[in-house]
N, C-alpha and C. Protein backbone atom coordinates (compact mmCIF):
# COMPACT_ATOMS: atom_id res chain seq x y z
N UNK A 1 88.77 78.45 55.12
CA UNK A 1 87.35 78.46 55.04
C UNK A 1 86.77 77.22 55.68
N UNK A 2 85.65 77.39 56.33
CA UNK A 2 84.93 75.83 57.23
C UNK A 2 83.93 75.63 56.16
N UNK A 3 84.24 74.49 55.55
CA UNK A 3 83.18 73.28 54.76
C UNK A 3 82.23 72.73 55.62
N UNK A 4 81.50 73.16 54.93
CA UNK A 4 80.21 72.35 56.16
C UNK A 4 79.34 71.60 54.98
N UNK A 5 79.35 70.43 55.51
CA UNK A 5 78.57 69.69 54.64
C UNK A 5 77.47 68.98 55.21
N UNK A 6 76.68 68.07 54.76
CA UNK A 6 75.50 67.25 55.23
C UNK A 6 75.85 66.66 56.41
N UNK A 7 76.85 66.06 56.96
CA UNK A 7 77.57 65.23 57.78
C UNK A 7 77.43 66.38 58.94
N UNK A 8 78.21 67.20 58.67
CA UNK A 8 78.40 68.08 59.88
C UNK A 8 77.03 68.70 60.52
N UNK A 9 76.12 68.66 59.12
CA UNK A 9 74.57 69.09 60.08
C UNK A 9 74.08 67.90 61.13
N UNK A 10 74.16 67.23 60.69
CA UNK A 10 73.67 66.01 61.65
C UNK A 10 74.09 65.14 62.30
N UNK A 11 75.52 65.89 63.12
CA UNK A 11 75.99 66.03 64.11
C UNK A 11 76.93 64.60 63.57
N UNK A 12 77.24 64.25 63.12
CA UNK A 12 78.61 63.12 62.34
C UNK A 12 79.78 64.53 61.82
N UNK A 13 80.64 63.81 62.33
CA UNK A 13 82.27 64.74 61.88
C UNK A 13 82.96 64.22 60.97
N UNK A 14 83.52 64.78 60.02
CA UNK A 14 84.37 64.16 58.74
C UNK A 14 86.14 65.06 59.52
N UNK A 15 86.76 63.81 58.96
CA UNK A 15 88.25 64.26 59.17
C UNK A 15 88.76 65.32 58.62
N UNK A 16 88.10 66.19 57.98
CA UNK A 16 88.13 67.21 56.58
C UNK A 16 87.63 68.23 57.78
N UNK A 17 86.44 67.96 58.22
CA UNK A 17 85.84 69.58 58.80
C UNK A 17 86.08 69.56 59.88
N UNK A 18 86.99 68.45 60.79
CA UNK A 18 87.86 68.93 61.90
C UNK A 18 89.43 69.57 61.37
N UNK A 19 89.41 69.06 60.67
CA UNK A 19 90.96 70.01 59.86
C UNK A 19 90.44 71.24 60.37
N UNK A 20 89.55 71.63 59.09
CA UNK A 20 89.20 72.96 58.86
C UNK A 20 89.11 73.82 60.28
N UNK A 21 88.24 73.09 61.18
CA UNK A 21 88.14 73.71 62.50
C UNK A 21 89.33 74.11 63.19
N UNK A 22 90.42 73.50 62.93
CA UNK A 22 91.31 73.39 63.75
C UNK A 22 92.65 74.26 62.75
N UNK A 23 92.42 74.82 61.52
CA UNK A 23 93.07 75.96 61.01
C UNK A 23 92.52 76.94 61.26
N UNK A 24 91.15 76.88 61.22
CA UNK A 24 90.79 78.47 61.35
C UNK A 24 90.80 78.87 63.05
N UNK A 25 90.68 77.51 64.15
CA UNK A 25 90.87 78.28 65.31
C UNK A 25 92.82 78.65 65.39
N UNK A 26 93.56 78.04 64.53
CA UNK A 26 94.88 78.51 65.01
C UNK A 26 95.34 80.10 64.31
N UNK A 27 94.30 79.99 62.77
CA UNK A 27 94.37 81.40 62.05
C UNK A 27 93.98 82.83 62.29
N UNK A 28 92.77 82.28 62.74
CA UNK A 28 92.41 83.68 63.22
C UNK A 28 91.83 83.50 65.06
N UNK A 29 91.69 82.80 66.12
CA UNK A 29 91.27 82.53 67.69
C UNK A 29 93.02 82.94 68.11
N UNK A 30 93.85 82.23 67.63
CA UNK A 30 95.16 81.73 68.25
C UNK A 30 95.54 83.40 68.16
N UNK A 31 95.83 84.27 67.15
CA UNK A 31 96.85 85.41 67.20
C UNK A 31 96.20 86.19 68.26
N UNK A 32 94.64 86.00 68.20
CA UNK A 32 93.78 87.39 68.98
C UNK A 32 93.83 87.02 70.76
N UNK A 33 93.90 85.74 71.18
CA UNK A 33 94.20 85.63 71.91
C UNK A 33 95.37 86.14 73.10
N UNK A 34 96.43 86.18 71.71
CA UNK A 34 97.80 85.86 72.25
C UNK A 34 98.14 87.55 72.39
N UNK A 35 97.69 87.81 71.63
CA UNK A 35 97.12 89.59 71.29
C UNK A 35 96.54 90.24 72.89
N UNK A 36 95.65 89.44 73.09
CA UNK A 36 94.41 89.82 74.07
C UNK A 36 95.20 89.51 75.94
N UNK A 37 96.14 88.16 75.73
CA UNK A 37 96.52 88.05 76.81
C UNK A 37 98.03 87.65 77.16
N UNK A 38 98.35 87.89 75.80
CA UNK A 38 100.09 87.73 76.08
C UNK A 38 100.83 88.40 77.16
N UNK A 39 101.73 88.05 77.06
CA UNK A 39 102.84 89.42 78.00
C UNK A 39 102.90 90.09 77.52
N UNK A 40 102.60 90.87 78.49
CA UNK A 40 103.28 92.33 77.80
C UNK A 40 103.71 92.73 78.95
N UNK A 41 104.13 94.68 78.75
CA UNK A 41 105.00 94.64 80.37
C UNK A 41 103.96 96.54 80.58
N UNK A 42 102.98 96.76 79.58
CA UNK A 42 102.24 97.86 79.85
C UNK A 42 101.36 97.88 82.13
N UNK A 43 100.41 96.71 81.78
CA UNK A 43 100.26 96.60 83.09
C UNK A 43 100.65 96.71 84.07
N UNK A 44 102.46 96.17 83.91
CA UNK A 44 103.51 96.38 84.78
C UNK A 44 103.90 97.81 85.03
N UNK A 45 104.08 98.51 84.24
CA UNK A 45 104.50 100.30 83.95
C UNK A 45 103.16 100.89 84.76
N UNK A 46 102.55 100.18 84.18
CA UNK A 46 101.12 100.93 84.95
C UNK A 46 101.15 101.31 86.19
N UNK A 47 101.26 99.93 86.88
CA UNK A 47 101.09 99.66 88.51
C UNK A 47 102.23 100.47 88.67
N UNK A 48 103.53 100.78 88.35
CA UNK A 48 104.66 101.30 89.12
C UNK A 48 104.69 102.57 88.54
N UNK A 49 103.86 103.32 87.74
CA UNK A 49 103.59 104.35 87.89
C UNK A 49 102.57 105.27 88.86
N UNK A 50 101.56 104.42 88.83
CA UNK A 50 100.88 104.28 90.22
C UNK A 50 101.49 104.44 91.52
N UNK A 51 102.34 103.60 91.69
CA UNK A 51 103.02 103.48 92.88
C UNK A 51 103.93 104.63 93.18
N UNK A 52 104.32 105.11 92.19
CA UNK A 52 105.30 106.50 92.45
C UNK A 52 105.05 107.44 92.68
N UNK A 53 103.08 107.79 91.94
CA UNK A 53 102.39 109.19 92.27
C UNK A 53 101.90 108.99 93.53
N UNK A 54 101.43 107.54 94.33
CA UNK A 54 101.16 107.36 95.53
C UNK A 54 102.11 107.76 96.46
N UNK A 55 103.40 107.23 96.47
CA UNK A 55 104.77 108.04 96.86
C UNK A 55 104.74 108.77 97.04
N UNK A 56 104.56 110.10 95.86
CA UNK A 56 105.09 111.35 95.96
C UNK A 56 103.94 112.51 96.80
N UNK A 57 102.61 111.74 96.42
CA UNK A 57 101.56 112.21 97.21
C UNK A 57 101.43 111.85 98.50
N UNK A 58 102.16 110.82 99.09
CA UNK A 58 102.01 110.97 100.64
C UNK A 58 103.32 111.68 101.24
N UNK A 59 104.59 111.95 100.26
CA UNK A 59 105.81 112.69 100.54
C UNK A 59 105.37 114.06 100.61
N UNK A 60 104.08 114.38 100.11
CA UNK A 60 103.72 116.25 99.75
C UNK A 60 102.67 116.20 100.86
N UNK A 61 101.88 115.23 101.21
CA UNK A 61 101.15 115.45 102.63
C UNK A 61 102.60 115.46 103.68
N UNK A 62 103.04 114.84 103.93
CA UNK A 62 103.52 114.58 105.00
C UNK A 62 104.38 116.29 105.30
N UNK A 63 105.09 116.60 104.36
CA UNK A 63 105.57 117.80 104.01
C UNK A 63 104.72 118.72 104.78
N UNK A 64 103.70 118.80 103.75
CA UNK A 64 102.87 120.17 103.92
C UNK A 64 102.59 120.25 105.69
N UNK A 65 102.29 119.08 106.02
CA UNK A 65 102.11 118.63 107.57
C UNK A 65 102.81 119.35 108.41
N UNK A 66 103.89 119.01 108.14
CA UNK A 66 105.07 119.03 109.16
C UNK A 66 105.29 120.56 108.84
N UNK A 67 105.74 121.17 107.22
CA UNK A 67 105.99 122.34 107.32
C UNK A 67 105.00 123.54 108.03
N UNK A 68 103.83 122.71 107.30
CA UNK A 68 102.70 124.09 107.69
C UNK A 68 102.89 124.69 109.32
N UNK A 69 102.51 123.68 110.22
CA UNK A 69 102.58 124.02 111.64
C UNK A 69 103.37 124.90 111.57
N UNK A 70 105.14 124.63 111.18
CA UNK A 70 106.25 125.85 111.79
C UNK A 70 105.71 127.34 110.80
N UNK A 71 105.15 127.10 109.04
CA UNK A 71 104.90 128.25 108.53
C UNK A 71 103.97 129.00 109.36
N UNK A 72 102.89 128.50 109.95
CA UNK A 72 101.89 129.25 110.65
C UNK A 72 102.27 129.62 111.82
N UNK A 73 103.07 129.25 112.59
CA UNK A 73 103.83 130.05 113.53
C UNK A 73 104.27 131.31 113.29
N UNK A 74 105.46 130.93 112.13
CA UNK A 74 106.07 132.40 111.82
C UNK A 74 105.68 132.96 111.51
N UNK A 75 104.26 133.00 110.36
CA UNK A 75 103.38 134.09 109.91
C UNK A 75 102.78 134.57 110.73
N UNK A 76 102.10 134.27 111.91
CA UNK A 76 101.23 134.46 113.37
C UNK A 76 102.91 135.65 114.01
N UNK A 77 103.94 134.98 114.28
CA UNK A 77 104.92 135.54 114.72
C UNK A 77 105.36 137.22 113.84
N UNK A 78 105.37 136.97 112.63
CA UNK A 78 105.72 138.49 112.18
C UNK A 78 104.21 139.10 112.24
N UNK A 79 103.32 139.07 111.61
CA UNK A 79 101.98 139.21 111.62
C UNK A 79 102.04 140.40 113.05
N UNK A 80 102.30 139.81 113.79
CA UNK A 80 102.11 140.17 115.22
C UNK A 80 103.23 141.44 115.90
N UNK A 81 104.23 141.18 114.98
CA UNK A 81 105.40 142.12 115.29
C UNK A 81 105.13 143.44 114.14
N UNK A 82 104.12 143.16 113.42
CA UNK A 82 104.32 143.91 112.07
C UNK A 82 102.91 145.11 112.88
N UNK A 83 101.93 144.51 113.40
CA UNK A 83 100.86 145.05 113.95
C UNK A 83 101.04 145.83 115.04
């Protein structure tokens, strides 16, 4: 709990209500922090999941690319033999 007394209104500090300041920022500032910007390895998973659907989506253009041209040939090709 922060004691605030007469001293601390009028801007004088007691060795008591810098304590106090300095438990409650390690009690409750310190965990949320560490909470808020620790390591973790989610961000990491993130990006390299990212990176794999980017992968696989320029592996399915490139595909479709390359295959389509020869599919539209051969369909144009029977198409034409069938008519």
């Amino acid at each position: 709990m922060l004691n605030v007394n007469v001293a601390g209104l009028t801007g004088e500090t007691t060795k008591e209500h810098q304590m106090d300041l300095v438990a409650y920022f390690q009690r409750h500032l310190v965990p949320f922090i560490k909470a808020r910007f620790g390591r973790t390895e989610r961000g990491a998973a993130l990006v390299e999941y990212a990176l794999l659907v980017a992968l696989i989506a320029v592996v399915c253009i490139a595909a479709i690319t390359l295959l389509g041209e020869r599919t539209s040939a051969k369909f144009s090709t029977v198409g034409s033999k069938l008519a």
